[in-house]
Protein backbone atom coordinates (compact mmCIF):
# COMPACT_ATOMS: atom_id res chain seq x y z
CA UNK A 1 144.30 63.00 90.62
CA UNK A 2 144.94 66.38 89.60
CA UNK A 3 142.80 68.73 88.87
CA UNK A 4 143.00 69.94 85.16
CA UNK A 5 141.55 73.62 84.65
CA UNK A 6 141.05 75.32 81.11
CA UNK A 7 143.80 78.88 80.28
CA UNK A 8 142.13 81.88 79.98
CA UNK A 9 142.42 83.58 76.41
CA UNK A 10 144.70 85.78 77.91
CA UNK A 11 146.84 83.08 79.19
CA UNK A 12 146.40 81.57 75.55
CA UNK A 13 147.47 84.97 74.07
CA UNK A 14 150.78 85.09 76.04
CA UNK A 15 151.46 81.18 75.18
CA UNK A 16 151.55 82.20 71.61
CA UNK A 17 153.04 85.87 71.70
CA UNK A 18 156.05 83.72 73.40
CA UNK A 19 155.91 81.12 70.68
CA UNK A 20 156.45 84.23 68.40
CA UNK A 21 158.98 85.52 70.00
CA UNK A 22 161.32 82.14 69.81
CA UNK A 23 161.05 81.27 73.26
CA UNK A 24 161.10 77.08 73.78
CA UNK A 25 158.11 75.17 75.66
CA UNK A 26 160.11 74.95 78.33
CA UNK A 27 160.65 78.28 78.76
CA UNK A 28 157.02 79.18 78.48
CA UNK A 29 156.25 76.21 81.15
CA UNK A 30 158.88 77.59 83.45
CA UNK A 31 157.84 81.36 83.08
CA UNK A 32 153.86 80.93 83.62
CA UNK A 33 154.14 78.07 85.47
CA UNK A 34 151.26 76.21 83.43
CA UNK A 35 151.20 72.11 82.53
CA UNK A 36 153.75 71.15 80.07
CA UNK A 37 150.30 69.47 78.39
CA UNK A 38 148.46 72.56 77.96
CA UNK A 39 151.21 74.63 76.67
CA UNK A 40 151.63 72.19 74.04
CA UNK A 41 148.27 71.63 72.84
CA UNK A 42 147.94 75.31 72.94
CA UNK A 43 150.88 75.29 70.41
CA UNK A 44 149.90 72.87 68.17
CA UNK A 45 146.17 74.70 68.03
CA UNK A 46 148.00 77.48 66.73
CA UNK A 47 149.98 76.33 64.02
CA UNK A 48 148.02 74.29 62.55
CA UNK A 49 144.67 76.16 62.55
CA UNK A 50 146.25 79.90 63.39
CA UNK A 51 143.33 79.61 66.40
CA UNK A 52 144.78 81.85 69.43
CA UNK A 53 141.93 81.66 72.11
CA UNK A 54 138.77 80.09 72.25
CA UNK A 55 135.52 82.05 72.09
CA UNK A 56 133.07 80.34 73.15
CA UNK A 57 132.32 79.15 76.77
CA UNK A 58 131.09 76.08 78.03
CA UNK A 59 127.77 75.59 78.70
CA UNK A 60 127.61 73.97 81.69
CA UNK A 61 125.02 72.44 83.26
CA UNK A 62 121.83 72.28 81.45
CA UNK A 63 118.89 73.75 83.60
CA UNK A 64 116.85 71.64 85.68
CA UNK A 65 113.36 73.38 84.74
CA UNK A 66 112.47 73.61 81.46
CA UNK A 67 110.70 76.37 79.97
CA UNK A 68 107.32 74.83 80.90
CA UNK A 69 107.75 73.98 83.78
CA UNK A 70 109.41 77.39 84.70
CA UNK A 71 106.06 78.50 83.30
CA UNK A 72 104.17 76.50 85.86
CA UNK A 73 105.84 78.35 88.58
């Protein structure tokens, strides 16, 4: 199985600046050399909501000590 890993907000940037510009999703797939997939749903995120990048980050895994129990330590 493939691995599937997130575009940067740069990488999101350039998706839609060549969106923009006219080029096709197949261009843009072919030029960055990113999943058809991603290029798409980074598309569609635009146009409909006018969203370009996402601000946020994950959170990742939660900590295994709580505040208490860092405490403790």
């Amino acid at each position: 199985m493939a691995v599937r890993r997130e575009l940067t907000n740069f990488e999101s940037g350039m998706v839609v600046g060549s969106i923009r510009m006219g080029h096709s999703i197949s261009d843009i797939v072919r030029e960055f050399n990113i999943a058809r997939s991603l290029v798409s749903r980074v598309c569609r995120e635009y146009l409909i909501s006018g969203i370009t990048s996402h601000h946020g980050q994950r959170s990742g895994r939660p900590p295994a000590l709580n505040d208490r129990d860092q405490r403790r330590l």
